[in-house]
PDB file of N, CA and C in Angstrom:
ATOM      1  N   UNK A   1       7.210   9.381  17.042  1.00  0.00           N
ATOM      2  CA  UNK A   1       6.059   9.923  17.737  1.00  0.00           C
ATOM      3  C   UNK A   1       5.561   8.845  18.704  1.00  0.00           C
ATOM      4  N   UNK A   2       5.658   8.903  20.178  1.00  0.00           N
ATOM      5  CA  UNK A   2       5.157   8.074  21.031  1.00  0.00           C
ATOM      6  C   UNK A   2       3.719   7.842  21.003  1.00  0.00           C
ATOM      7  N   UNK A   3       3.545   6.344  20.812  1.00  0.00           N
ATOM      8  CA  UNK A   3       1.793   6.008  20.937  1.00  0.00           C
ATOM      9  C   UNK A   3       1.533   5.905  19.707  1.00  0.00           C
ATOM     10  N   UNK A   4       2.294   5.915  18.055  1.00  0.00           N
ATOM     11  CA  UNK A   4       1.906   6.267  16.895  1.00  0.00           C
ATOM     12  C   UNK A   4       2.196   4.349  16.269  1.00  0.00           C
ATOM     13  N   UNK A   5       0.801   4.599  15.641  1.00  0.00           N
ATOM     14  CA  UNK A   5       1.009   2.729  14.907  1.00  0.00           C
ATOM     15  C   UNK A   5       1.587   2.831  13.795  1.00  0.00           C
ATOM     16  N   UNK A   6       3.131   2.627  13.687  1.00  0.00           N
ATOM     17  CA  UNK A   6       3.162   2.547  11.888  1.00  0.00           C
ATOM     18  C   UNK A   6       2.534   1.029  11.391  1.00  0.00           C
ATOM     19  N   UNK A   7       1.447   1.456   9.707  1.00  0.00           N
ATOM     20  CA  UNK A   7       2.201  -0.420   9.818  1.00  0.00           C
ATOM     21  C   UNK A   7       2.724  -1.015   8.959  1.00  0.00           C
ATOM     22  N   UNK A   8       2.851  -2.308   8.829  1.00  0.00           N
ATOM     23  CA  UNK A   8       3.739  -2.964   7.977  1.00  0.00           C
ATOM     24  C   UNK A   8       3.715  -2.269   6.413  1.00  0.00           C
ATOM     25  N   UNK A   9       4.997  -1.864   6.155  1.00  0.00           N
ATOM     26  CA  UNK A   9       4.893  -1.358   4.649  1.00  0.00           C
ATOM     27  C   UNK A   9       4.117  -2.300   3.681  1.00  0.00           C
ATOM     28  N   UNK A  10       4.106  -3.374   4.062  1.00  0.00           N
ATOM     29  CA  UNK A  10       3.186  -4.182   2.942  1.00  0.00           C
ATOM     30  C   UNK A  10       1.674  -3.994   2.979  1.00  0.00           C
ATOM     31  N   UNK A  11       1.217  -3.459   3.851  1.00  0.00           N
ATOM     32  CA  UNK A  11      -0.237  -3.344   3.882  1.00  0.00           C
ATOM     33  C   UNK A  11      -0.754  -2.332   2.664  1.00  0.00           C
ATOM     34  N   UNK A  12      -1.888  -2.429   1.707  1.00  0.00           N
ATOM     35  CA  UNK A  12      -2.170  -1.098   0.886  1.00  0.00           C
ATOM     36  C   UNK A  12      -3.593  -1.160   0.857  1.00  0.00           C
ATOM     37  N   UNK A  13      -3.842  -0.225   0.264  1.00  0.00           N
ATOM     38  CA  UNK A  13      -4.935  -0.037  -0.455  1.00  0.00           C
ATOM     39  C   UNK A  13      -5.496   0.400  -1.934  1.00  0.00           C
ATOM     40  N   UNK A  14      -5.984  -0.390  -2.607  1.00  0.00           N
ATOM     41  CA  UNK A  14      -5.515  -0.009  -3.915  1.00  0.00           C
ATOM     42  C   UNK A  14      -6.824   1.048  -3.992  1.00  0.00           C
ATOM     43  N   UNK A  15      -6.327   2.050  -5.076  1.00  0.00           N
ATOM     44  CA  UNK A  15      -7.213   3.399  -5.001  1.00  0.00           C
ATOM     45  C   UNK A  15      -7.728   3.185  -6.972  1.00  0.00           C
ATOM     46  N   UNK A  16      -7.297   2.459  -7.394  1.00  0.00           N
ATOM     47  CA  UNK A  16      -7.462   2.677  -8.838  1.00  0.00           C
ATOM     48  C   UNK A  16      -7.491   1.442  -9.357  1.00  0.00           C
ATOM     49  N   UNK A  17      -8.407   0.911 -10.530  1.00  0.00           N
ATOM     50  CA  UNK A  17      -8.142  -0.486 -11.281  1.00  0.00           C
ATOM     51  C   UNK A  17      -8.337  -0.375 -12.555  1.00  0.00           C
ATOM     52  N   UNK A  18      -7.743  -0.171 -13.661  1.00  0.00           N
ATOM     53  CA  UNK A  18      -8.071   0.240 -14.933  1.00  0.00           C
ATOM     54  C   UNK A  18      -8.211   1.193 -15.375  1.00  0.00           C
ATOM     55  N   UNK A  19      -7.992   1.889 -14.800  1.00  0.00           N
ATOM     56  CA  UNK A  19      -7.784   3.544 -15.104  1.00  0.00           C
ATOM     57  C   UNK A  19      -9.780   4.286 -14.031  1.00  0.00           C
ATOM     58  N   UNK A  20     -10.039   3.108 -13.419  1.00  0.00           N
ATOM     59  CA  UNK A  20     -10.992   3.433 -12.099  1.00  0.00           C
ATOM     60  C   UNK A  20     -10.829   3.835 -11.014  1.00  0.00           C
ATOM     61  N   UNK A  21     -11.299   4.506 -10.130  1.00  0.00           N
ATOM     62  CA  UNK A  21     -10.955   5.050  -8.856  1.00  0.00           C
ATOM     63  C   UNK A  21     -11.824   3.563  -8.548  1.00  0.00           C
ATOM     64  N   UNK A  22     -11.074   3.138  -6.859  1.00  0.00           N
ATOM     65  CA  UNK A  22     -12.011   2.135  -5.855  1.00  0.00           C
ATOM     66  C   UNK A  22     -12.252   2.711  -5.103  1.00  0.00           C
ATOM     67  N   UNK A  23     -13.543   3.043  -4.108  1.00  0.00           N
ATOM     68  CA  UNK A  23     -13.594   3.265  -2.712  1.00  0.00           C
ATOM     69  C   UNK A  23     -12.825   2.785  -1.811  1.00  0.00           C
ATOM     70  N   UNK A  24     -12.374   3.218  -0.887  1.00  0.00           N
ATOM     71  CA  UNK A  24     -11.633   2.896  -0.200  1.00  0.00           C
ATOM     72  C   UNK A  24     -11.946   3.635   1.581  1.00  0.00           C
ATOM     73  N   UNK A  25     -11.814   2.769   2.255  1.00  0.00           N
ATOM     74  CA  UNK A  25     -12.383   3.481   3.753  1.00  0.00           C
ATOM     75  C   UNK A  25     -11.711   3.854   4.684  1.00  0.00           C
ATOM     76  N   UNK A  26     -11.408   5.623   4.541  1.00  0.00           N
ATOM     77  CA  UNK A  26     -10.625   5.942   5.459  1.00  0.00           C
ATOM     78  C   UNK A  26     -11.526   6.698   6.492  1.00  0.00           C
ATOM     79  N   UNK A  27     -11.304   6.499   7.785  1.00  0.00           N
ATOM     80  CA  UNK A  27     -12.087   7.209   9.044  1.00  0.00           C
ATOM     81  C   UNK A  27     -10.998   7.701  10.130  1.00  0.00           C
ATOM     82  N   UNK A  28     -11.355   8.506   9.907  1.00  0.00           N
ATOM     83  CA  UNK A  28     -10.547   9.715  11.038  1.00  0.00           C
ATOM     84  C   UNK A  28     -10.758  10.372  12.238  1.00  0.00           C
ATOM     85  N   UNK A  29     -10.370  11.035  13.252  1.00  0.00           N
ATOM     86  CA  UNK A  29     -10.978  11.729  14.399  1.00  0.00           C
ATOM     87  C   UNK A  29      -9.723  12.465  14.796  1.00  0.00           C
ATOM     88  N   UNK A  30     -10.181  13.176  15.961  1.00  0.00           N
ATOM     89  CA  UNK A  30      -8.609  14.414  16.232  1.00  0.00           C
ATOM     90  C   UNK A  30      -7.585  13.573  16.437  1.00  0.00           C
ATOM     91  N   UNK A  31      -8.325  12.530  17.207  1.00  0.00           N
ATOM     92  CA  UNK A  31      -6.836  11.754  17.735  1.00  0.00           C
ATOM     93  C   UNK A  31      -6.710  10.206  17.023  1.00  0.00           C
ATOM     94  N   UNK A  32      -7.643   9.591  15.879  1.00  0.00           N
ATOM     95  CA  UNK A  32      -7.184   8.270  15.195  1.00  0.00           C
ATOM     96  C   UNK A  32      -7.773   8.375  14.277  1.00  0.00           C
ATOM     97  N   UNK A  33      -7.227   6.894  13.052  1.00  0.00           N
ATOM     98  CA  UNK A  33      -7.397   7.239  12.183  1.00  0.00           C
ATOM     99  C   UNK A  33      -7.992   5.609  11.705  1.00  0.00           C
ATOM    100  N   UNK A  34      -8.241   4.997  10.570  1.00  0.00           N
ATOM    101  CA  UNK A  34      -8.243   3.818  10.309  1.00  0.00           C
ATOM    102  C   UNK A  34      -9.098   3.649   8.765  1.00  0.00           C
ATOM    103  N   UNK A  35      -7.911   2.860   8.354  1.00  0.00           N
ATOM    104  CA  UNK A  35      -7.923   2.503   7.032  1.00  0.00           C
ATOM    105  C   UNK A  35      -8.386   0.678   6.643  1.00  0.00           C
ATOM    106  N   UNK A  36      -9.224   0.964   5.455  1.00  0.00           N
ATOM    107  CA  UNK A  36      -9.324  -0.639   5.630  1.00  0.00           C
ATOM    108  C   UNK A  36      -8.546  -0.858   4.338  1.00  0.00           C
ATOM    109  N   UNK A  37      -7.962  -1.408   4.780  1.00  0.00           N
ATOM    110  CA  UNK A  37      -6.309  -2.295   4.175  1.00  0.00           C
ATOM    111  C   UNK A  37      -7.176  -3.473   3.190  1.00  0.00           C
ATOM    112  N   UNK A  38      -6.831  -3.197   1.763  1.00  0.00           N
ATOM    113  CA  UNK A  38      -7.689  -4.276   0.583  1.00  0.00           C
ATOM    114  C   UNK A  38      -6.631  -5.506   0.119  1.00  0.00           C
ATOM    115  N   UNK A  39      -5.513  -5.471   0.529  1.00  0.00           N
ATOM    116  CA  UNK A  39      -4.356  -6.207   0.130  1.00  0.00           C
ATOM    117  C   UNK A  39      -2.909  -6.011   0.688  1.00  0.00           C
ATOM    118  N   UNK A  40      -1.810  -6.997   0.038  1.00  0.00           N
ATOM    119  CA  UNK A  40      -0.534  -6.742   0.323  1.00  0.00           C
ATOM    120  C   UNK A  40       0.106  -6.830  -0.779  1.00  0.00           C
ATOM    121  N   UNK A  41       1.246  -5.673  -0.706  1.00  0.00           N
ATOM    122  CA  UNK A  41       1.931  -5.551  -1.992  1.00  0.00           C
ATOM    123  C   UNK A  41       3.551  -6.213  -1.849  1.00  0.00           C
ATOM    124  N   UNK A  42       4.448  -6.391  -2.712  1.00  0.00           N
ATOM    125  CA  UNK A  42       5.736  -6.191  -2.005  1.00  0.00           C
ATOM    126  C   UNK A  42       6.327  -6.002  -3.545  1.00  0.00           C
ATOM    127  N   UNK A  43       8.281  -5.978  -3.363  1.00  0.00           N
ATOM    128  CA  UNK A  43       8.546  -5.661  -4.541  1.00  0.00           C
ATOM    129  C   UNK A  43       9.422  -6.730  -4.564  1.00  0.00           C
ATOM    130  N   UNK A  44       9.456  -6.812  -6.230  1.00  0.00           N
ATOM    131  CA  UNK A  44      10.885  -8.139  -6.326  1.00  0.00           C
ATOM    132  C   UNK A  44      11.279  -7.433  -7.529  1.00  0.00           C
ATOM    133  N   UNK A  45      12.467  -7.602  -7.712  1.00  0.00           N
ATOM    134  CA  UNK A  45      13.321  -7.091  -8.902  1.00  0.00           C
ATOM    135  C   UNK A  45      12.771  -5.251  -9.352  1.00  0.00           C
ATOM    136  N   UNK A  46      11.989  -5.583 -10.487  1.00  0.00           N
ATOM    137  CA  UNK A  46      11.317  -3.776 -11.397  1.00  0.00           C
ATOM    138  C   UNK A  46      10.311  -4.425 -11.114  1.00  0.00           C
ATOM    139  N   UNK A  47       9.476  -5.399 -10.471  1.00  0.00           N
ATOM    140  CA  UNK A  47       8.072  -5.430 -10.406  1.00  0.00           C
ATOM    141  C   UNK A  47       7.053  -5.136  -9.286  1.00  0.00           C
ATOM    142  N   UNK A  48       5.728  -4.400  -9.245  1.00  0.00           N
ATOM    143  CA  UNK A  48       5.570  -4.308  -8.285  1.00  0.00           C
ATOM    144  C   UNK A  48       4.422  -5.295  -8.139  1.00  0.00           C
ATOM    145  N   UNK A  49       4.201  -6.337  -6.987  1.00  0.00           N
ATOM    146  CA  UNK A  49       3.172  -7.234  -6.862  1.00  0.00           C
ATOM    147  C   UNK A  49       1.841  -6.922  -5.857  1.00  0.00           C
ATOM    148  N   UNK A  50       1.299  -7.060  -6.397  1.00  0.00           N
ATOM    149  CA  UNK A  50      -0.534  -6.781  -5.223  1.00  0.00           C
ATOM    150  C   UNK A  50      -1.053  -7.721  -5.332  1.00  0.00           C
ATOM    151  N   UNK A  51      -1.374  -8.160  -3.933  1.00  0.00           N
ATOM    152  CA  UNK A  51      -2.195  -9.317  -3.744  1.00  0.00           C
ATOM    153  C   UNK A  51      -3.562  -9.213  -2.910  1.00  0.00           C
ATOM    154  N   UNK A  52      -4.572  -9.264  -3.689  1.00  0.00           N
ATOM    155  CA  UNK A  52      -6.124  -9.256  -2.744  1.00  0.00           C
ATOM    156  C   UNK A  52      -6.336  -9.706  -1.807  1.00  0.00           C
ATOM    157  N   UNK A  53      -6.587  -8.966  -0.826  1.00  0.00           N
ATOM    158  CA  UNK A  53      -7.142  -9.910  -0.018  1.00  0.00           C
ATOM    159  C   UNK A  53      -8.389 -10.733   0.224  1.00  0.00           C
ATOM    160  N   UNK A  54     -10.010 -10.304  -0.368  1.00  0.00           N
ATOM    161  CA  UNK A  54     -10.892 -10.724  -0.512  1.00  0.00           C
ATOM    162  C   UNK A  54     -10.791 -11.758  -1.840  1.00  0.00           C
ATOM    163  N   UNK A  55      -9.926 -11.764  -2.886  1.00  0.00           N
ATOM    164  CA  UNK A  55     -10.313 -12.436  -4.576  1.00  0.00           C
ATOM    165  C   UNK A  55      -9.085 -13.246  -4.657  1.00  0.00           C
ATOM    166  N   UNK A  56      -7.719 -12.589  -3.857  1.00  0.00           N
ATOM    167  CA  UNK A  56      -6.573 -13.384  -3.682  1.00  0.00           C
ATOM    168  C   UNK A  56      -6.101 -13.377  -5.316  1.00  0.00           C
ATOM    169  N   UNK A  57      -6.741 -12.212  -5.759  1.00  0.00           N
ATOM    170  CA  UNK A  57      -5.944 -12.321  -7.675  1.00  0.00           C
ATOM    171  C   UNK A  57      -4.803 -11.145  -7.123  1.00  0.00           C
ATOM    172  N   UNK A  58      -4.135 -11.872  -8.067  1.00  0.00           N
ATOM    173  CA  UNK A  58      -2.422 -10.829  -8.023  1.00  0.00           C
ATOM    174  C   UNK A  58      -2.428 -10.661  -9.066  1.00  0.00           C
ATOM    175  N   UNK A  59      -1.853  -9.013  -9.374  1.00  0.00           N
ATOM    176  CA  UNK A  59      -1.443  -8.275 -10.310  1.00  0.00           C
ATOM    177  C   UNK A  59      -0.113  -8.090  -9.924  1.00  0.00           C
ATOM    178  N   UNK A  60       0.562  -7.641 -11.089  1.00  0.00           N
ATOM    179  CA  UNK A  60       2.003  -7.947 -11.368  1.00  0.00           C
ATOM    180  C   UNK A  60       1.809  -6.218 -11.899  1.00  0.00           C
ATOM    181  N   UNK A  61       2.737  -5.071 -12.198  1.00  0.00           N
ATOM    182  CA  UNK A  61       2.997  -4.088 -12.541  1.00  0.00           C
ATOM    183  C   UNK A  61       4.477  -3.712 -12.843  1.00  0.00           C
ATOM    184  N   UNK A  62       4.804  -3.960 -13.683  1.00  0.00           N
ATOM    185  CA  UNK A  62       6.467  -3.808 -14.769  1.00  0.00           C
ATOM    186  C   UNK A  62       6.213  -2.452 -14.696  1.00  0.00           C
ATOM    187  N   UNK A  63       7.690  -1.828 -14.729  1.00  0.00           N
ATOM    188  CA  UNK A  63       8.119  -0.457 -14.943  1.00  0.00           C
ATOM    189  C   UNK A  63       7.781   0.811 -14.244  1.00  0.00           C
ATOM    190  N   UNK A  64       7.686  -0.351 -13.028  1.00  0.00           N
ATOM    191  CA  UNK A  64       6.688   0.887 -11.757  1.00  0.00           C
ATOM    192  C   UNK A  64       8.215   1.063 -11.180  1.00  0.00           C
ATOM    193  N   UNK A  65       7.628   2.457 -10.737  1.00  0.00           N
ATOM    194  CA  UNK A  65       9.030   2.894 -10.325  1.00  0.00           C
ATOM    195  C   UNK A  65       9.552   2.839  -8.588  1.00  0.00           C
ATOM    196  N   UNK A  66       9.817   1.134  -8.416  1.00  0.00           N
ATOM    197  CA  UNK A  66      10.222   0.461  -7.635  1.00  0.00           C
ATOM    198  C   UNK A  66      11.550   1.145  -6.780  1.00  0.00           C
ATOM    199  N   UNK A  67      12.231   1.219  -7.234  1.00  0.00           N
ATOM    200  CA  UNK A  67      13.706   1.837  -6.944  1.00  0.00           C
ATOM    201  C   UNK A  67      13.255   3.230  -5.996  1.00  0.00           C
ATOM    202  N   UNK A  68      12.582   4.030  -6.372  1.00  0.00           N
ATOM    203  CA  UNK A  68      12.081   5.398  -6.029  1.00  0.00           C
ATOM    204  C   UNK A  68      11.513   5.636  -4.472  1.00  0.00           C
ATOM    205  N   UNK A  69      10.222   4.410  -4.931  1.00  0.00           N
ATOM    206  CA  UNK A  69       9.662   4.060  -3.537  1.00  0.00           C
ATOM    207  C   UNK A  69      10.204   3.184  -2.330  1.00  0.00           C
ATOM    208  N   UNK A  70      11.472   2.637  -2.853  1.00  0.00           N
ATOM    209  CA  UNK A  70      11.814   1.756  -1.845  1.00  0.00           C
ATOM    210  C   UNK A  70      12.747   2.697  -0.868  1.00  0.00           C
ATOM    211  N   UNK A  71      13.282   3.668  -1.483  1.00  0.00           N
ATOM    212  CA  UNK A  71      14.448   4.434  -1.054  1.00  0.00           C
ATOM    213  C   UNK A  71      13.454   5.545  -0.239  1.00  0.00           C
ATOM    214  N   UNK A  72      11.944   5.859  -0.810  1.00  0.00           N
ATOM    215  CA  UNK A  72      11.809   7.271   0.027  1.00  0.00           C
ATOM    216  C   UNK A  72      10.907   6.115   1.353  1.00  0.00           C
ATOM    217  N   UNK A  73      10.909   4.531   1.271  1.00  0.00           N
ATOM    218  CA  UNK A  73      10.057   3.806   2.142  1.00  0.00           C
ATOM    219  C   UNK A  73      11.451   4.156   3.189  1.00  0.00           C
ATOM    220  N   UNK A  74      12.598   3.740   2.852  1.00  0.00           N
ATOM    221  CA  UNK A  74      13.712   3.751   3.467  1.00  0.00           C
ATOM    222  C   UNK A  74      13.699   4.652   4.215  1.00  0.00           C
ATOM    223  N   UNK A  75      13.855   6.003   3.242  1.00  0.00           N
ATOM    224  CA  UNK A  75      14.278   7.516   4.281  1.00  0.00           C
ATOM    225  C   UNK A  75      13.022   7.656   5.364  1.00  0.00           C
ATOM    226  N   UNK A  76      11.984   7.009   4.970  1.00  0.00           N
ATOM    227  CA  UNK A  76      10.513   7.009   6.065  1.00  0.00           C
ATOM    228  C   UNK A  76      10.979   6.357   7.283  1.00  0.00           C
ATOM    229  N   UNK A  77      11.120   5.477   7.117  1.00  0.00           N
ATOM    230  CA  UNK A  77      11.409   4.165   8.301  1.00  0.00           C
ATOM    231  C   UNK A  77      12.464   3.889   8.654  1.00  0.00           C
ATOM    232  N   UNK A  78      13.635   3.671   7.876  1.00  0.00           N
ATOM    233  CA  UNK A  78      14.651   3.465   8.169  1.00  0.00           C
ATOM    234  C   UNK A  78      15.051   2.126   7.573  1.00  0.00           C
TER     235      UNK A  78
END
């Protein structure tokens, strides 16, 4: 889509902490959109890692289903 920002797959937002929903700030209009991005994630081996950006604490998540998301990040992007 010409003019369209993807961005870096590492950017997230975490929506949940302990079985909590977080606020999270998404703002929209016909034609943009904008998210405020709380961290960066990435994957190594079966783990998935999140890193804060305001507290800079990392969580670690075993048995997330890494393999799944990397392949449909794949069929997304390429």
């Amino acid at each position: 889509m010409p003019g369209c920002w993807i961005p870096p797959i590492s950017l997230t937002a975490r929506l949940a902490r302990d079985g909590d929903s977080e606020p999270t700030y998404i703002e929209e209009s016909d034609t943009h959109f904008a998210i405020a991005w709380k961290g960066h994630c990435r994957f190594e081996g079966q783990a998935f890692i999140y890193t804060d950006n305001e507290s800079g604490r990392v969580s670690t998540v075993l048995g997330y289903p890494v393999e799944r998301i990397d392949r449909q990040i794949s069929n997304m992007f390429g």
